[in-house]
Protein backbone atom coordinates (compact mmCIF):
# COMPACT_ATOMS: atom_id res chain seq x y z
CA UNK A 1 35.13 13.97 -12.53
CA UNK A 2 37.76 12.39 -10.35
CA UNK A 3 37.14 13.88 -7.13
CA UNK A 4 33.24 13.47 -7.88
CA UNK A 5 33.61 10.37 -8.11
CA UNK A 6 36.02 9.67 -4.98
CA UNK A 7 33.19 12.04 -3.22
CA UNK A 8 30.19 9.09 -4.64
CA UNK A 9 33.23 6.09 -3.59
CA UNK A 10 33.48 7.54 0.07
CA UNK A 11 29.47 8.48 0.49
CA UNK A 12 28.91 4.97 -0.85
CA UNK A 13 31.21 2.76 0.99
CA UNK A 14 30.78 4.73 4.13
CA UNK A 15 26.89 3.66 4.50
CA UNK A 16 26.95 -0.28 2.99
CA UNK A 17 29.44 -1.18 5.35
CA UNK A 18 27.89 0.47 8.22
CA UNK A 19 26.32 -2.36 10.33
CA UNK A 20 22.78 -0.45 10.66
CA UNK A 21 22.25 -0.96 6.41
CA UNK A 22 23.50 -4.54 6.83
CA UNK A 23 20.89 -5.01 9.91
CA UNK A 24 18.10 -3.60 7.96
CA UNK A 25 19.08 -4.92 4.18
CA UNK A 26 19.17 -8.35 5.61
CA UNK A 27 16.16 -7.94 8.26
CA UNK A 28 13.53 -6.48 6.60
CA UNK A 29 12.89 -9.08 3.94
CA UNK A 30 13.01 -11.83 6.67
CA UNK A 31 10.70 -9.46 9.17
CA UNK A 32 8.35 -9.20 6.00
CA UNK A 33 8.39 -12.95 5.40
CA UNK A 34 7.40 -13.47 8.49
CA UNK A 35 5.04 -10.91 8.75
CA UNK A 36 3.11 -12.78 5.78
CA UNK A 37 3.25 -16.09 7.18
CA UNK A 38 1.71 -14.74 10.90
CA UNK A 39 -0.76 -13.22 8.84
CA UNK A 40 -1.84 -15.95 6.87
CA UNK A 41 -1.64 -18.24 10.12
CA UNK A 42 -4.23 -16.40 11.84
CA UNK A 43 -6.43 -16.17 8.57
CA UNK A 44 -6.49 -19.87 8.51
CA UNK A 45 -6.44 -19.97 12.34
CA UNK A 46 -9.85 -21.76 13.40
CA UNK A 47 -11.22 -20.94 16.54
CA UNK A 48 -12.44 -24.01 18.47
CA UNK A 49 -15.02 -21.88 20.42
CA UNK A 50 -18.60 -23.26 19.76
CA UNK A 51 -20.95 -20.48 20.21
CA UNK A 52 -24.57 -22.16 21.40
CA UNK A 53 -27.32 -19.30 20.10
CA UNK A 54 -31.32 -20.06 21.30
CA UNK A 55 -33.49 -18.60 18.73
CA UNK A 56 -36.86 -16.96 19.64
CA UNK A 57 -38.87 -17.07 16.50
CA UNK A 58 -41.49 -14.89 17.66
CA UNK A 59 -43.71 -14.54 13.51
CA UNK A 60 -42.47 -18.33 12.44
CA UNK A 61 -40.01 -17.17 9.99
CA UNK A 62 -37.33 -19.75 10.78
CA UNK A 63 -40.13 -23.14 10.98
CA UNK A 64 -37.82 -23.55 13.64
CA UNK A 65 -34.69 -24.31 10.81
CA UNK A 66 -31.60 -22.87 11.11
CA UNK A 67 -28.48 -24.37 9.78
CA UNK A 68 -25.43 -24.90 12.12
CA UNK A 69 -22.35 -23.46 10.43
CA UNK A 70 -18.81 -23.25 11.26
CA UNK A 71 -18.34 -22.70 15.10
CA UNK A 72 -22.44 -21.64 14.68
CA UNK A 73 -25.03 -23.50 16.37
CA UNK A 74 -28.73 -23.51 16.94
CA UNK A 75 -31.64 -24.26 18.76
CA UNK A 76 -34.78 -23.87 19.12
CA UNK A 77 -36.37 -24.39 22.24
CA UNK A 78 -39.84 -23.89 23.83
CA UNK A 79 -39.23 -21.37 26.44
CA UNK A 80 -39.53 -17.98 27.74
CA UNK A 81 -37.49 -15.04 26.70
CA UNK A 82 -36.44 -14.79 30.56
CA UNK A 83 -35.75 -18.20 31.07
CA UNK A 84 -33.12 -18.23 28.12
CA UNK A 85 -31.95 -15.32 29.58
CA UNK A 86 -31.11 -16.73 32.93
CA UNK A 87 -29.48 -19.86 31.13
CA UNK A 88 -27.29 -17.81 29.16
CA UNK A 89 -26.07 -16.18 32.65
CA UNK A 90 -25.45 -20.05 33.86
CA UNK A 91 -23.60 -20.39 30.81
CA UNK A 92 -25.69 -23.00 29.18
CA UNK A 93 -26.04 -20.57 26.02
CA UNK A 94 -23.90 -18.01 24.73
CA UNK A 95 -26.83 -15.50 23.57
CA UNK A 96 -30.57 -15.85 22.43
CA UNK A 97 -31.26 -14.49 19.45
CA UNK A 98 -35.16 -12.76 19.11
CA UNK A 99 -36.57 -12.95 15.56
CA UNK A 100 -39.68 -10.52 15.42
CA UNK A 101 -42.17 -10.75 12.77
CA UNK A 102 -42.42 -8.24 10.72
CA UNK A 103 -45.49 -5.62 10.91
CA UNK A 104 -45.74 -5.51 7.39
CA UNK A 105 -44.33 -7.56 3.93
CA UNK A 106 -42.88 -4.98 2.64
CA UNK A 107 -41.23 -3.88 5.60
CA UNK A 108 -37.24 -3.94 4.24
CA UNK A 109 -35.40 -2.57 7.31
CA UNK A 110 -35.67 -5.57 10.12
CA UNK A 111 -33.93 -5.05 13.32
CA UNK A 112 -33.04 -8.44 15.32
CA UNK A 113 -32.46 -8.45 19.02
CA UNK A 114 -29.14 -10.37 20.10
CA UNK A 115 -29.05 -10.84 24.03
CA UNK A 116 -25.63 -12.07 25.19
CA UNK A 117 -22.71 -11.50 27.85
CA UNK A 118 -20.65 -10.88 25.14
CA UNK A 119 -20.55 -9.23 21.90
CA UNK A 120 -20.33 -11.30 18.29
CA UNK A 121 -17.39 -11.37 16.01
CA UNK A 122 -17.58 -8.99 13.14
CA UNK A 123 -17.28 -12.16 10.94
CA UNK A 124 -20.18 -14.30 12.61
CA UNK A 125 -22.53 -10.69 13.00
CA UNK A 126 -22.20 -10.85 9.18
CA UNK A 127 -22.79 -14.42 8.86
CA UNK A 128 -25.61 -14.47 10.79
CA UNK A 129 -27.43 -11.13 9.24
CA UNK A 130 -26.92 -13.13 6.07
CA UNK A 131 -28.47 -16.41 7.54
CA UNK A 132 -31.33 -14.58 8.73
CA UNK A 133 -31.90 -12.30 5.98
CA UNK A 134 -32.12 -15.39 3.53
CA UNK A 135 -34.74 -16.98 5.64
CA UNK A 136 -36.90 -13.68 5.64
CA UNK A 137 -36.89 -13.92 1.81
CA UNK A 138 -38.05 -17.02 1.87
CA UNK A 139 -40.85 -16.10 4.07
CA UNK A 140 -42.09 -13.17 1.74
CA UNK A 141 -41.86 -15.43 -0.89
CA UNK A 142 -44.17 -17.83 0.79
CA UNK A 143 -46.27 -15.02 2.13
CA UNK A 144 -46.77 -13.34 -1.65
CA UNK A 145 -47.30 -16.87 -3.18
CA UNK A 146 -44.57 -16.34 -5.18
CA UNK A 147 -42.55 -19.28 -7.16
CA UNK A 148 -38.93 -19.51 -5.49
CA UNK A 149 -37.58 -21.19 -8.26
CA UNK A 150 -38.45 -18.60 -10.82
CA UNK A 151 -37.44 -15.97 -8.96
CA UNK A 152 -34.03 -17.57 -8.34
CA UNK A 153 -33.81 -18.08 -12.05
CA UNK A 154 -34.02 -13.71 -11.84
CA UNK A 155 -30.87 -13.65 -10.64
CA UNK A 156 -27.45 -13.21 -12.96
CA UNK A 157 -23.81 -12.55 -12.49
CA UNK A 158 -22.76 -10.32 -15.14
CA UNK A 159 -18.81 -9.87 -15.57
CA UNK A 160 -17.52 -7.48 -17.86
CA UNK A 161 -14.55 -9.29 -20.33
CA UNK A 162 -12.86 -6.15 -22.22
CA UNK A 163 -11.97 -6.52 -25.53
CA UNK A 164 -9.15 -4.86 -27.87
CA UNK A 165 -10.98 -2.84 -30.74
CA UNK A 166 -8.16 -4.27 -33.08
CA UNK A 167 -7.94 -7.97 -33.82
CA UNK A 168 -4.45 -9.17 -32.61
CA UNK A 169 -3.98 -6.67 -30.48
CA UNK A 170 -3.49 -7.63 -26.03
CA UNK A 171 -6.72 -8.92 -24.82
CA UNK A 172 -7.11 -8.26 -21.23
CA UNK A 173 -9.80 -10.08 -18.56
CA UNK A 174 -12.13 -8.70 -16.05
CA UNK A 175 -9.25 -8.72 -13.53
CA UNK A 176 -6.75 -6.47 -15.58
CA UNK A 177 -8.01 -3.25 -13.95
CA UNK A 178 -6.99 -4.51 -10.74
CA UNK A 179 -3.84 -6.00 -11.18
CA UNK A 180 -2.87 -3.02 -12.99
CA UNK A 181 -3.67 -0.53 -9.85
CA UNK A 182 -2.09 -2.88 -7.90
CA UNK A 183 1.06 -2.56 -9.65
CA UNK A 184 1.07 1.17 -10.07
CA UNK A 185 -0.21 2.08 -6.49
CA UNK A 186 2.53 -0.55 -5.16
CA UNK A 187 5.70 1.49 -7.56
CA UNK A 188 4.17 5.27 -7.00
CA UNK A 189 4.32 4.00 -2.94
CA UNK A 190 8.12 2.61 -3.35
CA UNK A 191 9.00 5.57 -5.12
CA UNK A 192 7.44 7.88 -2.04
CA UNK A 193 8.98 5.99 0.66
CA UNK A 194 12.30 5.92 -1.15
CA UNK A 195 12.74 10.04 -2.31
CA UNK A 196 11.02 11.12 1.24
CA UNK A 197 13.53 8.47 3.56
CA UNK A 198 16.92 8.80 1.64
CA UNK A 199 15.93 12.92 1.09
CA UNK A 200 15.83 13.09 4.84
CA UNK A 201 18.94 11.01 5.48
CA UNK A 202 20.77 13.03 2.51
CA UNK A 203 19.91 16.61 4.64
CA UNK A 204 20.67 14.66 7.96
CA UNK A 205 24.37 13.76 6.61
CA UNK A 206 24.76 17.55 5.30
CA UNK A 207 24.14 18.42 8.78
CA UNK A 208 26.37 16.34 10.37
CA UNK A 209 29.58 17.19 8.28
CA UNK A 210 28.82 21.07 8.35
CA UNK A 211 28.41 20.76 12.71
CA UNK A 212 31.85 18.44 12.89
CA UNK A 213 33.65 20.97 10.38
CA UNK A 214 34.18 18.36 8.53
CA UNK A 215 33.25 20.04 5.09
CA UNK A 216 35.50 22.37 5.68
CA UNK A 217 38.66 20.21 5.14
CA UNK A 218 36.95 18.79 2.45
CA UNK A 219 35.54 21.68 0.13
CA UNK A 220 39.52 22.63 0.26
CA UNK A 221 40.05 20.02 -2.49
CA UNK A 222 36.64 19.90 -4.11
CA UNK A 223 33.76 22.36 -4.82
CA UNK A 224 30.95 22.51 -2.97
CA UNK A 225 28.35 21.81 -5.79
CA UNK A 226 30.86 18.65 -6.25
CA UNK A 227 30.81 17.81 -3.04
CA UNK A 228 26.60 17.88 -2.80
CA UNK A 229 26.03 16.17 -6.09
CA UNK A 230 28.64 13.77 -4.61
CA UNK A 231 26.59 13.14 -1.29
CA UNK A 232 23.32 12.70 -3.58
CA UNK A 233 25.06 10.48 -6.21
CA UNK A 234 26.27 8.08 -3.13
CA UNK A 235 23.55 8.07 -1.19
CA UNK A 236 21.11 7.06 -4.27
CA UNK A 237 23.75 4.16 -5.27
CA UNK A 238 23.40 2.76 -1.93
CA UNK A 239 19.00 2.89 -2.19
CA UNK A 240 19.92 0.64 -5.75
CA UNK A 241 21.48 -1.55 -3.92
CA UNK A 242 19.69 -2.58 -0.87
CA UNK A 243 16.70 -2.74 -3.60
CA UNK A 244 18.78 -4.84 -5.98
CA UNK A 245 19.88 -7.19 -2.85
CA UNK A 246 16.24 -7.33 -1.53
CA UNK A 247 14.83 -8.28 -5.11
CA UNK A 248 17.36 -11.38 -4.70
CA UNK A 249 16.72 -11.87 -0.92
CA UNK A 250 12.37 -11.81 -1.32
CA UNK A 251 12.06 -14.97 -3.97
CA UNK A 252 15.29 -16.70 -2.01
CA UNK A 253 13.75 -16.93 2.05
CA UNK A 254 10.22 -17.23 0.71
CA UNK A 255 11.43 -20.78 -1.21
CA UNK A 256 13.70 -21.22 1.62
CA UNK A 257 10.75 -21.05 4.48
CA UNK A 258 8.18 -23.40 1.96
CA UNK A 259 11.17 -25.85 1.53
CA UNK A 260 12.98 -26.01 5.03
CA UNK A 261 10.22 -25.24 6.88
CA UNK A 262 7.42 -26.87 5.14
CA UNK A 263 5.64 -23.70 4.96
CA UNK A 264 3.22 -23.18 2.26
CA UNK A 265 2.34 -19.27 1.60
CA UNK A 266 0.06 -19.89 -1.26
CA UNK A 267 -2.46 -22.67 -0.96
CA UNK A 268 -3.25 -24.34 2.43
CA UNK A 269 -3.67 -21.15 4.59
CA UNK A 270 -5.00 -19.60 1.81
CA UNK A 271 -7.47 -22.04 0.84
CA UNK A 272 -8.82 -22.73 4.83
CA UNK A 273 -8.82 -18.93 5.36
CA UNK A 274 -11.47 -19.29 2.34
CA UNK A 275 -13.19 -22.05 3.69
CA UNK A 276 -13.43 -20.04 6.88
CA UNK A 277 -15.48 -17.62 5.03
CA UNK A 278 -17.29 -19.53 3.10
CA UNK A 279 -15.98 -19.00 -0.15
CA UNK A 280 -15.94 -21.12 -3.04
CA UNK A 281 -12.85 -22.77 -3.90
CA UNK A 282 -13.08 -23.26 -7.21
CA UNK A 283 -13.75 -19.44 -7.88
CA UNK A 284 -10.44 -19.11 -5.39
CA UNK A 285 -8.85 -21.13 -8.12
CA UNK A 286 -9.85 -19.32 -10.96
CA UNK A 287 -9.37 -16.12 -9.08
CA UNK A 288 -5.65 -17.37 -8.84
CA UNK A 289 -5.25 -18.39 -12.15
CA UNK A 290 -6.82 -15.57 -13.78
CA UNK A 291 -4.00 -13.32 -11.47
CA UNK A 292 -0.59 -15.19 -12.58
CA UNK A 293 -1.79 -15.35 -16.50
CA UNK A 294 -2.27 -11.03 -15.99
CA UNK A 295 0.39 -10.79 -13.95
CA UNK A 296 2.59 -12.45 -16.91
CA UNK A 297 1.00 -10.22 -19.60
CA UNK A 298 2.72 -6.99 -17.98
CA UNK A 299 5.81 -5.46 -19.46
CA UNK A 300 7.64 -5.89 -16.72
CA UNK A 301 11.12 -4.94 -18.40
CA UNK A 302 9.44 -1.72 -19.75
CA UNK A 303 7.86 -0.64 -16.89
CA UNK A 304 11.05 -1.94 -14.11
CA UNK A 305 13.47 0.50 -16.62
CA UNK A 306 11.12 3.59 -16.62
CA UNK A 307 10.69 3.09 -12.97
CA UNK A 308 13.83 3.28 -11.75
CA UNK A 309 14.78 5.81 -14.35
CA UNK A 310 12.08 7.94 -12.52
CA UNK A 311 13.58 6.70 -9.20
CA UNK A 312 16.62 8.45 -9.97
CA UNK A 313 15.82 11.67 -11.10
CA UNK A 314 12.88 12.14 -8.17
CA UNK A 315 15.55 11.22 -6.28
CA UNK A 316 17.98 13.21 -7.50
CA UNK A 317 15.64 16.39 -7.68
CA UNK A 318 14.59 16.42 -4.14
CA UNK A 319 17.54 15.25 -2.55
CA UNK A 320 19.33 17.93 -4.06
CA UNK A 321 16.91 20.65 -2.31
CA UNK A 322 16.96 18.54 0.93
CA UNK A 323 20.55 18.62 0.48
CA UNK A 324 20.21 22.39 0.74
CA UNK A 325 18.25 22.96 3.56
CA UNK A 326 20.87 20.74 4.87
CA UNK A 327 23.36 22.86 4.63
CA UNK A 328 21.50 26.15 5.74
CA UNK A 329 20.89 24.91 9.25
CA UNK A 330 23.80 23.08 10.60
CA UNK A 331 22.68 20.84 13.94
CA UNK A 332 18.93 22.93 14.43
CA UNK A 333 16.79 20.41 13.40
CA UNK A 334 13.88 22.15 14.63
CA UNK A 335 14.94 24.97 11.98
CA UNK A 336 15.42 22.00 9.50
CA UNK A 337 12.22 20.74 9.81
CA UNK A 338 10.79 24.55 8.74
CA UNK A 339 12.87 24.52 6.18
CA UNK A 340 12.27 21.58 4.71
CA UNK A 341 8.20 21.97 4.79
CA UNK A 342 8.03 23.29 0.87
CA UNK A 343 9.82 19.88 0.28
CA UNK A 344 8.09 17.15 2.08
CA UNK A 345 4.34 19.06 0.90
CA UNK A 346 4.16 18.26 -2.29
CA UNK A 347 6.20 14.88 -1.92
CA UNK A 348 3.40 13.70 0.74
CA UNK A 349 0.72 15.55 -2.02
CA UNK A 350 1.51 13.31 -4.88
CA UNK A 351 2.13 10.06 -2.96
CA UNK A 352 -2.23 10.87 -2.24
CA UNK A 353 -2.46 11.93 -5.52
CA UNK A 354 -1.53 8.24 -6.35
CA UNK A 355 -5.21 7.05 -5.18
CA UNK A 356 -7.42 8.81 -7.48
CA UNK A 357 -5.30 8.24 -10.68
CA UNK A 358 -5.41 4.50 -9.64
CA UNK A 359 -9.63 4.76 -10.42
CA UNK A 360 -8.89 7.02 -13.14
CA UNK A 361 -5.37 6.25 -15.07
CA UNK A 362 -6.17 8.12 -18.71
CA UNK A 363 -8.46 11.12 -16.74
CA UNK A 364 -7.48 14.62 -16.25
CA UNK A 365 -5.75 15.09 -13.43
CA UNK A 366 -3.82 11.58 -13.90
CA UNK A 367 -2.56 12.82 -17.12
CA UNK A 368 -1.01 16.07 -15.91
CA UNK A 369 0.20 15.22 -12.36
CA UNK A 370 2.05 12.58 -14.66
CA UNK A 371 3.77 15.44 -16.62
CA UNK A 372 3.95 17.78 -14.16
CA UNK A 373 7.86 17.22 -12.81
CA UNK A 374 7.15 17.81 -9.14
CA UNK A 375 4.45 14.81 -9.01
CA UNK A 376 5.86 13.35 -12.21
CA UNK A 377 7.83 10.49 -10.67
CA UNK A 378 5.37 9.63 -8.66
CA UNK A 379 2.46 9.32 -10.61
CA UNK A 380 3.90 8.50 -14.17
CA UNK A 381 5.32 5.10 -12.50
CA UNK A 382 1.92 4.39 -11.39
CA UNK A 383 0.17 5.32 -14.61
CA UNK A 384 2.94 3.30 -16.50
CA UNK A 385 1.68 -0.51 -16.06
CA UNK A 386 -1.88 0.99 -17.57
CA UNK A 387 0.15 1.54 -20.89
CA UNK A 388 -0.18 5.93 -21.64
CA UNK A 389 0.44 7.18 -24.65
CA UNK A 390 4.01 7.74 -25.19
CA UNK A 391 3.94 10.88 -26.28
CA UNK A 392 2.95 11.83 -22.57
CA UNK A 393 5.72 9.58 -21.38
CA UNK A 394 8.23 11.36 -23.46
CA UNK A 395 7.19 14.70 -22.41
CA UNK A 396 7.04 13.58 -18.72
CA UNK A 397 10.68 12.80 -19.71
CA UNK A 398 11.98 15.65 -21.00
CA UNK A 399 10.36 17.80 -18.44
CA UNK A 400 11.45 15.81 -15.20
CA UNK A 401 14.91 15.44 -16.73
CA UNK A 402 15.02 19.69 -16.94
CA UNK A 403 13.40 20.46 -13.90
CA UNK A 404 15.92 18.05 -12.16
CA UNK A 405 18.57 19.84 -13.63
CA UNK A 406 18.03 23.15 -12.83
CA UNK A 407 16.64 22.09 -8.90
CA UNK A 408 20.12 20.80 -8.87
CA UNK A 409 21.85 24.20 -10.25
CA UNK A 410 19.16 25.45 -7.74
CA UNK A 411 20.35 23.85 -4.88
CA UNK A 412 24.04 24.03 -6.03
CA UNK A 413 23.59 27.70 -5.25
CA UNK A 414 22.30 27.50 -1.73
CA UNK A 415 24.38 25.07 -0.69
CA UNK A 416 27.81 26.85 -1.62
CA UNK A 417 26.87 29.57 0.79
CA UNK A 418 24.91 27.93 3.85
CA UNK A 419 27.35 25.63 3.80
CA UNK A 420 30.17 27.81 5.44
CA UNK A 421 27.38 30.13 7.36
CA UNK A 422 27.67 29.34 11.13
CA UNK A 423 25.69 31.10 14.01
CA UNK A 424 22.73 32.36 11.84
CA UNK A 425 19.20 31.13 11.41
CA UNK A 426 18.87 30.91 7.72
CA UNK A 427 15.70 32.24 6.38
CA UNK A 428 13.71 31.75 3.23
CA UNK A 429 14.69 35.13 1.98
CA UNK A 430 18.54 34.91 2.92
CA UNK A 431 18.59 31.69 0.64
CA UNK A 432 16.80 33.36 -1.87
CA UNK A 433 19.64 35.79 -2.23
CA UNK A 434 22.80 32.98 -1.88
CA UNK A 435 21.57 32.13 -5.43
CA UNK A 436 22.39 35.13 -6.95
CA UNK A 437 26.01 35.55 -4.77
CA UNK A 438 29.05 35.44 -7.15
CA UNK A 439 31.81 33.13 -6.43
């Protein structure tokens, strides 16, 4: 246990105080930070282009009424489709807009004809297919003598407030479904980016000490199953930390940019983003308020523990095999990309099996890619904020927790052979057999 854990000390200290894990420990949270705030300054960013559109309302649907909005506006003037042409070549317009009439009330397909130099924002094609659509109801409305007020009072929101079946039991909102995916999707995606990055790095560091010869000197003292659960042990201590040091980093430069800077990420750019849009703030507000109070509600000392619990011993299964492939190719890393194929496939397949059990949490296939160990900590991380039964947890448990220990064993094997095997493409076959090799 000694030299194992002088193995974890070296594999450790070797890569914190490197200065590429201090460059990207300390850079990536402030890269992200500011990632947020650009992207919140160009949601709220308000273009001072006015865009001038001439209407042609060829059936009389508008009564010549159209309501400037935003960096919209219209007119209506008494001219010729030509002539409006020609003045939106001198610039006097930006496009003339032809409103047909349609052939036939119940006509629901309407095409309008936009004539301009230059093409409309996504944003104001929407606004304005909106703008116009409104107006044509209004016109079949009036064309079918119908009452505009009743039919408004046809219309209803309807938002569906689950209920426990149980009095006392957690109540949840119309917005606990989402929150919950949220959370999931955003652990099953850490969990991914972690196993498949520090998997790689683990076979890229086996590599590099079998091509310098410098695991020869070393498996002199140690064994080489030591030495490889050594190199996984270190390597998953240093992931802990950078995410322990980024969970303190995140909360300290975003109150650090709001205070010093005078930068607020949650309510001004937020809130003239919305107005941008056209959305309502007081349904921003209770949108808001509705998130924080479900956001409290989650166990988030339940689900942190299981997740890095599953953290670990994904980690520690595939890094293990990557670990092996490591050592079966020395400095070929075209050979090492073969090889390590079988491993990255089903990694990449349960990091998109993370999607579908985000619409469907308690289905089928959620419930046994959760238990089955080589999608396990993926998906049961995910699954975990939408409360399973435990019985499903536990037996996720037990059977990640065995199949980790024998893809260790598993790798163990390989790696005590391929290790010292120099000047040979190693095949799937030959590594089949280094398992069974005595010694």
């Amino acid at each position: 246990m000694n030299k194992l854990w002088l193995i974890v000390q070296r594999e450790y200290l070797t890569r914190v105080k490197k200065r590429a894990f201090i460059l990207t420990t300390l850079l990536i949270p402030l890269g992200l930070v500011l990632f947020y705030a650009a992207m919140f300054l160009i949601m709220s960013y308000e273009d001072e282009e006015k865009i001038k559109i001439a209407v042609v309302d060829e059936g009389g649907i508008m009564n010549k009424v159209l309501k400037d909005e935003n960096d919209l506006y219209f007119s209506f003037p008494n001219e010729s489709l030509a002539n409006l042409k020609e003045k939106v070549e001198k610039e006097e317009y930006n496009g003339v807009l032809v409103v047909p009439k349609p052939n036939r009330i119940e006509v629901k397909d309407f095409t309008i004809n936009y004539f301009s130099e230059n093409q409309l924002s996504m944003t104001n094609k929407v606004r304005l297919e909106q703008k116009i659509g409104d107006k044509i109801r209004d016109y079949k409305i009036a064309e079918l003598n119908l009452d505009k007020e009743q039919l408004d009072k046809l219309r209803s929101k309807v938002t569906i407030d689950p209920e426990p079946i149980k009095e006392g039991d957690k109540d949840s909102t119309s917005m606990t479904g989402l929150i919950l995916g949220g959370v999931g999707g955003l652990l099953g995606t850490i969990i991914f980016f972690i196993v498949f990055i520090n998997g790689t790095q683990v076979m890229m560091g086996v590599m590099e000490e079998k091509t310098n010869r410098i695991v020869e000197v070393m498996v002199s003292s140690v064994k080489p199953f030591e030495l490889m659960l050594g190199k996984v042990l270190g390597i998953g201590g240093v992931t802990l930390t950078q995410m322990a040091i980024w969970a303190i980093l995140f909360p300290l430069i975003f109150m650090g940019a709001q205070l010093f800077l005078g930068f607020d990420f949650g309510e001004s750019q937020v809130a003239a983003a919305n107005a941008n849009a056209g959305v309502d703030q007081e349904q921003v507000e209770s949108f808001a308020f509705q998130l924080m109070q479900e956001v409290g509600n989650i166990n988030w000392f339940l689900i942190l523990s299981a997740f890095a619990i599953y953290l670990l011993l994904g980690f520690f299964m595939y890094g293990s095999l990557y670990a092996a492939v490591g050592s079966a190719v020395g400095d070929d890393m075209a050979e090492a990309q073969k090889l390590s194929l079988p491993i990255a496939l089903p990694i990449s397949l349960s990091f998109y099996l993370i999607f579908p059990v985000m619409n469907a949490p308690n289905g089928t296939l959620a419930v046994w890619a959760s238990i089955f160990p080589i999608s396990s900590p993926f998906i049961m991380p995910a699954r975990l904020a939408f409360d399973p039964p435990l019985w499903q947890v536990g037996l996720s448990l037990v059977v990640l927790i065995a199949t980790t220990i024998f893809f260790v064993w598993f790798a163990g094997r390989i790696y005590r052979v391929g290790i010292f095997l120099y000047g040979k493409k190693a095949t799937f076959s030959e590594m089949a057999k280094w398992i069974f090799y005595k010694g």
